[in-house]
Structure formats: structure tokens, C-alpha cells
N, C-alpha and C. Protein backbone atom coordinates (compact mmCIF):
# COMPACT_ATOMS: atom_id res chain seq x y z
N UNK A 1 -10.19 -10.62 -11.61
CA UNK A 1 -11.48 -11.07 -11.11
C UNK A 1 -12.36 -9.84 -10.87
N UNK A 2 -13.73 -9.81 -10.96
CA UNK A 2 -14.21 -8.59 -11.25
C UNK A 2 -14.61 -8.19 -9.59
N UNK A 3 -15.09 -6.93 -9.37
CA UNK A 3 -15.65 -7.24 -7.75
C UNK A 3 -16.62 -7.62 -7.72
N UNK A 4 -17.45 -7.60 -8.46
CA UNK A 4 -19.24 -7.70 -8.18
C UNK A 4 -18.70 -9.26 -7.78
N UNK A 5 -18.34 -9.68 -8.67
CA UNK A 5 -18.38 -11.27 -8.43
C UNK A 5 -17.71 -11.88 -7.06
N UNK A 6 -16.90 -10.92 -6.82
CA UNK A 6 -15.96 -11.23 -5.21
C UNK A 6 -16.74 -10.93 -3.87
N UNK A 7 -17.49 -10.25 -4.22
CA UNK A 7 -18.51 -9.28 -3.22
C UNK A 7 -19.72 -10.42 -3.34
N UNK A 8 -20.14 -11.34 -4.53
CA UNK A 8 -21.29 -12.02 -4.05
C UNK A 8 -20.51 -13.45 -3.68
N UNK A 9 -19.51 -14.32 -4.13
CA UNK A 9 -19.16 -15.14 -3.55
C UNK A 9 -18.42 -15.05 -1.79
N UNK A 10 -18.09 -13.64 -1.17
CA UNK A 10 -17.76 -13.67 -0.23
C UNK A 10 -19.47 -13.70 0.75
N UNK A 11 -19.87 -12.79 0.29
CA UNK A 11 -21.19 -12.98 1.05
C UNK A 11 -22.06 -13.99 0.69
N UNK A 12 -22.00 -14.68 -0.15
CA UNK A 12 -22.80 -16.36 -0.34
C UNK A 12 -22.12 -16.88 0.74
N UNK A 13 -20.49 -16.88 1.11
CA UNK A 13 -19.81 -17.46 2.08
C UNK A 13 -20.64 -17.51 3.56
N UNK A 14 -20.57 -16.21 4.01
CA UNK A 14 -20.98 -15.30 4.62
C UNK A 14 -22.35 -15.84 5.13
N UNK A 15 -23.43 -16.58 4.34
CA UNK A 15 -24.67 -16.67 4.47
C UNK A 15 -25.14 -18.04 4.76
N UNK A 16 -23.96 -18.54 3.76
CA UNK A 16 -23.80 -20.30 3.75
C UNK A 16 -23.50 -20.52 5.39
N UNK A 17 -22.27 -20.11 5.85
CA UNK A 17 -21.82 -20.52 7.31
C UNK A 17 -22.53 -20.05 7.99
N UNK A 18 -23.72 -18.74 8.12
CA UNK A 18 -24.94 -18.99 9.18
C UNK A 18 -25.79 -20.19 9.09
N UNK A 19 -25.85 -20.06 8.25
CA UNK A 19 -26.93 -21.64 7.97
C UNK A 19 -26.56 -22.48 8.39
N UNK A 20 -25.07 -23.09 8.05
CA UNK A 20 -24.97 -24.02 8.50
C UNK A 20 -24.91 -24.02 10.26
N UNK A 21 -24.39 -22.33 10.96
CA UNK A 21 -24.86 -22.71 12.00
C UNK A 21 -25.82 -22.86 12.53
N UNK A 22 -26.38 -22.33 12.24
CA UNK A 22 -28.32 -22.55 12.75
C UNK A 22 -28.47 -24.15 12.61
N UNK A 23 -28.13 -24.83 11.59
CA UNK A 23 -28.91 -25.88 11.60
C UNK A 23 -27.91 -27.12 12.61
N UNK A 24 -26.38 -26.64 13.10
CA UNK A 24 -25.57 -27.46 13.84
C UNK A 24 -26.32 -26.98 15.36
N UNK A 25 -27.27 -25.67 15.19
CA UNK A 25 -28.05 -25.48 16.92
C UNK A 25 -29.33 -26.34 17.01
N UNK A 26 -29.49 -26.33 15.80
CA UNK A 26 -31.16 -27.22 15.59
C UNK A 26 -30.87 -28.43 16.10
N UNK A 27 -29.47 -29.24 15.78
CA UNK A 27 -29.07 -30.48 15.77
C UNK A 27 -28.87 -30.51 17.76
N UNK A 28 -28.23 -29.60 17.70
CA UNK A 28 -27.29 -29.44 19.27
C UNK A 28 -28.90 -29.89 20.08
N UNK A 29 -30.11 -29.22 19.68
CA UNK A 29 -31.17 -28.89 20.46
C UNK A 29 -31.68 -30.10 20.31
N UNK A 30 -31.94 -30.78 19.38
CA UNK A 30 -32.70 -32.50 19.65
C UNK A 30 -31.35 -33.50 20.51
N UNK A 31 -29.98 -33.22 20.13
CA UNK A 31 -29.08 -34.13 20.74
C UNK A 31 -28.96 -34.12 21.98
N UNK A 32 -28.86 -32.71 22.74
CA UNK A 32 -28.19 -32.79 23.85
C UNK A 32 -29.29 -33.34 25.22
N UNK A 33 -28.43 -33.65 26.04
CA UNK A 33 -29.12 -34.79 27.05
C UNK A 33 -30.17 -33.69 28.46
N UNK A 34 -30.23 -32.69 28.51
CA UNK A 34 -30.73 -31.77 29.19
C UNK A 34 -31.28 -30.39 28.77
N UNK A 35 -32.39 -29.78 29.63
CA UNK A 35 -32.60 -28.47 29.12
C UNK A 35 -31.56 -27.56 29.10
N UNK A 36 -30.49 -27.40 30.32
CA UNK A 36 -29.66 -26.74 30.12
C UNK A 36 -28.97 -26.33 28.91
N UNK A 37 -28.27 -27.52 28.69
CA UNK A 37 -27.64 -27.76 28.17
C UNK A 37 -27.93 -27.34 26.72
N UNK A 38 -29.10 -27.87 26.32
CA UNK A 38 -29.85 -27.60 24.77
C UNK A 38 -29.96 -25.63 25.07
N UNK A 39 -30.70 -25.14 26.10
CA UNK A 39 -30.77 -23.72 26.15
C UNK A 39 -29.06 -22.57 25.55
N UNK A 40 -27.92 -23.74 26.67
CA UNK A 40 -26.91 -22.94 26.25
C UNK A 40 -26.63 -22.74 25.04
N UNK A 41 -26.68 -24.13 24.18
CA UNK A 41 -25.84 -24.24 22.82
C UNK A 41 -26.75 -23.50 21.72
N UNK A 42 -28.13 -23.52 22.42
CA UNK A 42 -28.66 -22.82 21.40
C UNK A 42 -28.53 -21.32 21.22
N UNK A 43 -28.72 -20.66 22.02
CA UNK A 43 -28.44 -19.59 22.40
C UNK A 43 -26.87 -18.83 22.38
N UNK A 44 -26.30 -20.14 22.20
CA UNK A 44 -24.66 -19.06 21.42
C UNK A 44 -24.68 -19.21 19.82
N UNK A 45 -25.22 -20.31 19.53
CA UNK A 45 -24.67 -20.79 17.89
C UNK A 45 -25.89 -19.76 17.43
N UNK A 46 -27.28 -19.51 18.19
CA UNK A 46 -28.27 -18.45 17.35
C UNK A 46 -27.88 -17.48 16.98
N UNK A 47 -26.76 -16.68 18.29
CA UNK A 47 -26.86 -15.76 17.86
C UNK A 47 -25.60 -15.31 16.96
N UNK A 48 -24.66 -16.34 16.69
CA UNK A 48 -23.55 -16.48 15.63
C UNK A 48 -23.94 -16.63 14.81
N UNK A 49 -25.10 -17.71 14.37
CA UNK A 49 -25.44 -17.60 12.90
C UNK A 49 -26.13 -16.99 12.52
N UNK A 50 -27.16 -15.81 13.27
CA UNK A 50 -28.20 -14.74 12.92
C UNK A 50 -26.99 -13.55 12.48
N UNK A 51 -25.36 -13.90 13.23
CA UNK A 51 -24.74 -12.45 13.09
C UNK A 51 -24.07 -12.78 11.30
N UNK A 52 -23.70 -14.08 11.47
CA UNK A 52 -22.93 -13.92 9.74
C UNK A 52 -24.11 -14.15 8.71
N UNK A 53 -24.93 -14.56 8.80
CA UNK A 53 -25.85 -13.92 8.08
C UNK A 53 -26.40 -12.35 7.68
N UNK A 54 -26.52 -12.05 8.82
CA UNK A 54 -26.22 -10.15 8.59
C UNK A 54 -25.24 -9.95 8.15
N UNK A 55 -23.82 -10.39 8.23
CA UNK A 55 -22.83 -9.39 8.11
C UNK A 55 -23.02 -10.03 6.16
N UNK A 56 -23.26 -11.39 5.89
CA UNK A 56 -23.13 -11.42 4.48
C UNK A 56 -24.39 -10.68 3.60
N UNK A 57 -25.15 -10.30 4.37
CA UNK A 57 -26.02 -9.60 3.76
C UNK A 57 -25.53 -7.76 3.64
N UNK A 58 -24.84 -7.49 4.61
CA UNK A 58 -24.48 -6.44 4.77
C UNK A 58 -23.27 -6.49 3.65
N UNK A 59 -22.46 -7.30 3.50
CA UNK A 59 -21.46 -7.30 2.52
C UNK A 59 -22.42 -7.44 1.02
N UNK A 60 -23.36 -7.96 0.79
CA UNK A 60 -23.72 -8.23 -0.64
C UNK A 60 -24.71 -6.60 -0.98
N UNK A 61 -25.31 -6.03 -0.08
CA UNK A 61 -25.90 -4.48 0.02
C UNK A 61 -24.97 -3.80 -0.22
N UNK A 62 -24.07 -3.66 0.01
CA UNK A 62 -22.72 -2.45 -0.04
C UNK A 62 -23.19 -1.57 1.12
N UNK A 63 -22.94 0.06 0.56
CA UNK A 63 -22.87 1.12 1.62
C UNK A 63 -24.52 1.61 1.16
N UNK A 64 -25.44 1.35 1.86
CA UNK A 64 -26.66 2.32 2.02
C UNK A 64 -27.68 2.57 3.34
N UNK A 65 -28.83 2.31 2.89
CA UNK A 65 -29.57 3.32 4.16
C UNK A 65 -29.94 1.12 4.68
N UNK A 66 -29.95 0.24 3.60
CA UNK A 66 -30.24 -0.96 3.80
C UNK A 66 -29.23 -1.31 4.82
N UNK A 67 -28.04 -0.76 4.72
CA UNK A 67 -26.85 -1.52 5.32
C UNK A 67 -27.04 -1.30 7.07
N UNK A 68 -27.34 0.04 7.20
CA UNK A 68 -27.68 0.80 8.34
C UNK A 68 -28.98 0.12 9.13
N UNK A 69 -29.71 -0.38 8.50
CA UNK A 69 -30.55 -0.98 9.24
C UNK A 69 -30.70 -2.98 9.41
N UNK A 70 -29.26 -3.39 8.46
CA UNK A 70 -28.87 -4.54 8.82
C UNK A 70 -28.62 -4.07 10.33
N UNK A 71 -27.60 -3.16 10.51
CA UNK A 71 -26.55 -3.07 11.25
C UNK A 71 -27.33 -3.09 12.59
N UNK A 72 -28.21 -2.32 12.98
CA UNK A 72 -29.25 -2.04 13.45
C UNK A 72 -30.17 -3.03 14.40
N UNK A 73 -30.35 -4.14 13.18
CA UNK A 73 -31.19 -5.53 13.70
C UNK A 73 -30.08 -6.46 14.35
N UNK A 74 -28.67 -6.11 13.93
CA UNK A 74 -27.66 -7.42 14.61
C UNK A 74 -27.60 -6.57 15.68
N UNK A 75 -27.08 -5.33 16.03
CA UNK A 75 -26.95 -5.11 17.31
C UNK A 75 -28.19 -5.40 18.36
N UNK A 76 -29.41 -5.08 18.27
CA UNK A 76 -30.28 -5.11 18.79
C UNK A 76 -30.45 -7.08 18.85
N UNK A 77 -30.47 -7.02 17.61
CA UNK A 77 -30.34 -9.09 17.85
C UNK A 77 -29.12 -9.86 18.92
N UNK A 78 -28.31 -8.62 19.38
CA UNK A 78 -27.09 -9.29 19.61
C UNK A 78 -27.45 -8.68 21.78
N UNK A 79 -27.88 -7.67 21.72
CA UNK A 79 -28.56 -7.63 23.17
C UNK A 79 -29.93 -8.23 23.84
N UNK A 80 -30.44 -8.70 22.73
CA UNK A 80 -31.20 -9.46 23.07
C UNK A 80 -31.16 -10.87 23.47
């Protein structure tokens, strides 16, 4: 199997399962029965699916100055 091709189906992976979490917080946020409640779930699944989205983007970039400033926006996305 070649790598290019392993390197874009792992990070399609990678990009697919943020999405889909983002859109199971979108869901969480019209379902749930309180503000709390909608604040918590959103606010963990955001920032899980903002992180595998970076990391599959960071996997489909390889090693450069791009990767460094994925790296960059998740940490800073991730104290925020």
C-alpha cells in the first residue's frame, strides 16, 4: 500500500470524526433540556472535534512550518 495513500485516508479519518463531532454538539445544543446543560456538552465535544480535525490536518501536511502553526492554533484552541 503506498503511503501517500495511507497518510490521506488516515487523515480523511481524522477529519471525518471531527465533523461528525461538531455536528453530535450542534445536535446536543438544540436537544438538551437546559442552558447548562447545552453549555457543558458543547463545550467538550467543540473542543474534541476542533482537536481531530487539527490533528488530521496536521497528519495530511506532514513535517513543516504549516504543521507548526496547526499545532499552535490547537493548543491555544485548547486553553481557550
Amino acid at each position: 500500500m503506498d503511503a501517500q495513500l495511507l497518510i490521506s485516508i488516515l487523515s480523511g479519518c481524522f477529519i471525518l470524526l471531527g465533523v461528525l463531532a461538531l455536528l453530535i454538539g450542534a445536535l446536543g445544543l438544540l436537544r438538551l433540556p437546559d442552558v447548562y446543560c447545552r453549555i457543558h456538552a458543547v463545550g467538550m465535544i467543540d473542543t474534541a472535534g476542533a482537536s481531530f480535525i487539527i490533528l488530521g490536518l496536521v497528519i495530511h501536511e506532514g513535517v513543516s512550518l504549516v504543521t507548526v502553526k496547526l499545532l499552535f492554533i490547537g493548543i491555544f484552541l485548547f486553553f481557550t
